[in-house]
C-alpha atoms as a PDB file:
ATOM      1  CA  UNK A   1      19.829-128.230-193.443  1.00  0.00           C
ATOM      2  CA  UNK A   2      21.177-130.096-190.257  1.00  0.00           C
ATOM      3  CA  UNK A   3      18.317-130.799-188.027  1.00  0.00           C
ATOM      4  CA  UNK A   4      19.674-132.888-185.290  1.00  0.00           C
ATOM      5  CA  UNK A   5      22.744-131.751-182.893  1.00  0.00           C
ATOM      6  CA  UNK A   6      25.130-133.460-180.492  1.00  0.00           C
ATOM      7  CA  UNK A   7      25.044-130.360-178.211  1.00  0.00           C
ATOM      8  CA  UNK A   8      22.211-128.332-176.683  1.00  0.00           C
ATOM      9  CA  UNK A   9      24.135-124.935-177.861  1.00  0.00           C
ATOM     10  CA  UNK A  10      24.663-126.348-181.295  1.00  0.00           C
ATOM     11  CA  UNK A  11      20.775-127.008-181.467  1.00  0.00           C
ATOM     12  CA  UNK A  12      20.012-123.573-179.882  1.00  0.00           C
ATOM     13  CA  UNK A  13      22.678-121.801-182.010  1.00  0.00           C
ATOM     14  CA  UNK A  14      20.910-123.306-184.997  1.00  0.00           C
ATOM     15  CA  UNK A  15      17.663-120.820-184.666  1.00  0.00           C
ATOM     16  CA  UNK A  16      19.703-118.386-182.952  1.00  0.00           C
ATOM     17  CA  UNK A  17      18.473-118.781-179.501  1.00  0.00           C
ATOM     18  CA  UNK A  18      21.238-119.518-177.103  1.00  0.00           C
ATOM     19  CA  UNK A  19      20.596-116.102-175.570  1.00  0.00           C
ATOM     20  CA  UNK A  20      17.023-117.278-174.408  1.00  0.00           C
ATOM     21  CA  UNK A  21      17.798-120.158-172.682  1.00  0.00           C
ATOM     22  CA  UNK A  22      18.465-120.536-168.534  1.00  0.00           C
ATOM     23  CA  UNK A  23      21.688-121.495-168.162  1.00  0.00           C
ATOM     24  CA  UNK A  24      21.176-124.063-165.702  1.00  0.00           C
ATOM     25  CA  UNK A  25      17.843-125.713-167.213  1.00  0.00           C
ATOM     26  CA  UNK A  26      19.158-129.432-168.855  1.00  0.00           C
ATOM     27  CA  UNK A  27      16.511-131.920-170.933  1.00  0.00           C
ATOM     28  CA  UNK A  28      16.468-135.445-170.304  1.00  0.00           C
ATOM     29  CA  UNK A  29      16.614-137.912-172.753  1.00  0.00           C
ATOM     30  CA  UNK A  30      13.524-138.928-174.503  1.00  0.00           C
ATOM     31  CA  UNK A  31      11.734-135.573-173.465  1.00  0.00           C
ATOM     32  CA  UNK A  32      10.569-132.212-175.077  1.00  0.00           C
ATOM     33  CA  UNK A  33      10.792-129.262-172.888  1.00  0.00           C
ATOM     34  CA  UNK A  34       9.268-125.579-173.633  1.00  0.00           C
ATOM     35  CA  UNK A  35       9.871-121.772-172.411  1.00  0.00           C
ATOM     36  CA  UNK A  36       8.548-118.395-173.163  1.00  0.00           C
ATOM     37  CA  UNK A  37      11.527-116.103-172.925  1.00  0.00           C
ATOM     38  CA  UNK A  38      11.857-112.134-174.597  1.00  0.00           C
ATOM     39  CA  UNK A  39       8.276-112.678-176.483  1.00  0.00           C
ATOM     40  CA  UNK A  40       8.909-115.930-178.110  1.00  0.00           C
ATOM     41  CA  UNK A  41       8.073-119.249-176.984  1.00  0.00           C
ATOM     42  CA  UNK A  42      10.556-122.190-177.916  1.00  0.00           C
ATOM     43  CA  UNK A  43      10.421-125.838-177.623  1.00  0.00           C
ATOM     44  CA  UNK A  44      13.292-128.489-177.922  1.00  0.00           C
ATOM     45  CA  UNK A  45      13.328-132.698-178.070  1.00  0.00           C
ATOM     46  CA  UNK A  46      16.329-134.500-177.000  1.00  0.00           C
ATOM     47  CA  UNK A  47      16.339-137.708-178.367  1.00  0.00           C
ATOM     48  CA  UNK A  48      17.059-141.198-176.715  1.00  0.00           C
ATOM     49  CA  UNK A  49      20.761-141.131-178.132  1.00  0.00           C
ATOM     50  CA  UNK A  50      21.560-137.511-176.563  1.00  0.00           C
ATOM     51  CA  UNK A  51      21.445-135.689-179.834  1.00  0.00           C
ATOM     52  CA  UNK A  52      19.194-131.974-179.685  1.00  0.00           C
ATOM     53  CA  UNK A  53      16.338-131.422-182.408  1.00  0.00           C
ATOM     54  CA  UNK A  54      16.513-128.198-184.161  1.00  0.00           C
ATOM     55  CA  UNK A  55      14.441-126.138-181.653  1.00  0.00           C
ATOM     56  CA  UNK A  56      11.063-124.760-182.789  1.00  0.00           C
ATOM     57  CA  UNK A  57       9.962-121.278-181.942  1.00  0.00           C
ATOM     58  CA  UNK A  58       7.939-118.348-182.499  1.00  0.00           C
ATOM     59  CA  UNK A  59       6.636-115.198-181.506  1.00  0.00           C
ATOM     60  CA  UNK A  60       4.009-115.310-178.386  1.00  0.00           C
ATOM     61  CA  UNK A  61       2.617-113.097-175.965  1.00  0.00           C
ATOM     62  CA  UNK A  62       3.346-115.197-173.050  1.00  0.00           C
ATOM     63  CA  UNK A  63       4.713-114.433-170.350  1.00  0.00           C
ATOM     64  CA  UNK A  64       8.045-115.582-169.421  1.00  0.00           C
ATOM     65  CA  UNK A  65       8.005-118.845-167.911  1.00  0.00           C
ATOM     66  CA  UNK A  66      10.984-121.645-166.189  1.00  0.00           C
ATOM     67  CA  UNK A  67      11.427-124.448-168.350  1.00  0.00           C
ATOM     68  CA  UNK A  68       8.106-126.577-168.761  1.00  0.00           C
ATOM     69  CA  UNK A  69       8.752-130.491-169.898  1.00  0.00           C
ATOM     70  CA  UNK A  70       6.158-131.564-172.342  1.00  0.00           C
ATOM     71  CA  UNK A  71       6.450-134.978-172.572  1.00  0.00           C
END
């Protein structure tokens, strides 16, 4: 199983999530941004090379939020 990507849609496309993510909303390098989007809450790293973690998520019953950066 791959778990690092060159693209954010790769990464996202991985878990099946491209749908839930704002299409404007970019992660810097070195940083690990969450949402809560359509009842599941995702989070993603992007590494200091550029390359996308395979994103984590789950079901929540959040409500939807903008992008938060966690770290």
């Amino acid at each position: 199983m791959q778990n690092y990507f060159d693209t954010l849609n790769a990464a996202l496309d991985s878990e099946g999530l491209i749908d839930l993510w704002p299409v404007t909303a970019s992660i810097p390098y070195g940083a690990t941004v969450g949402l809560a989007a359509q009842g599941r809450w995702l989070s993603i790293y992007r590494d200091e090379r550029g390359r996308y973690e395979r994103p984590v998520h789950y079901a929540t019953l959040m409500a939807d939020t903008g992008l938060i950066h966690l770290s």
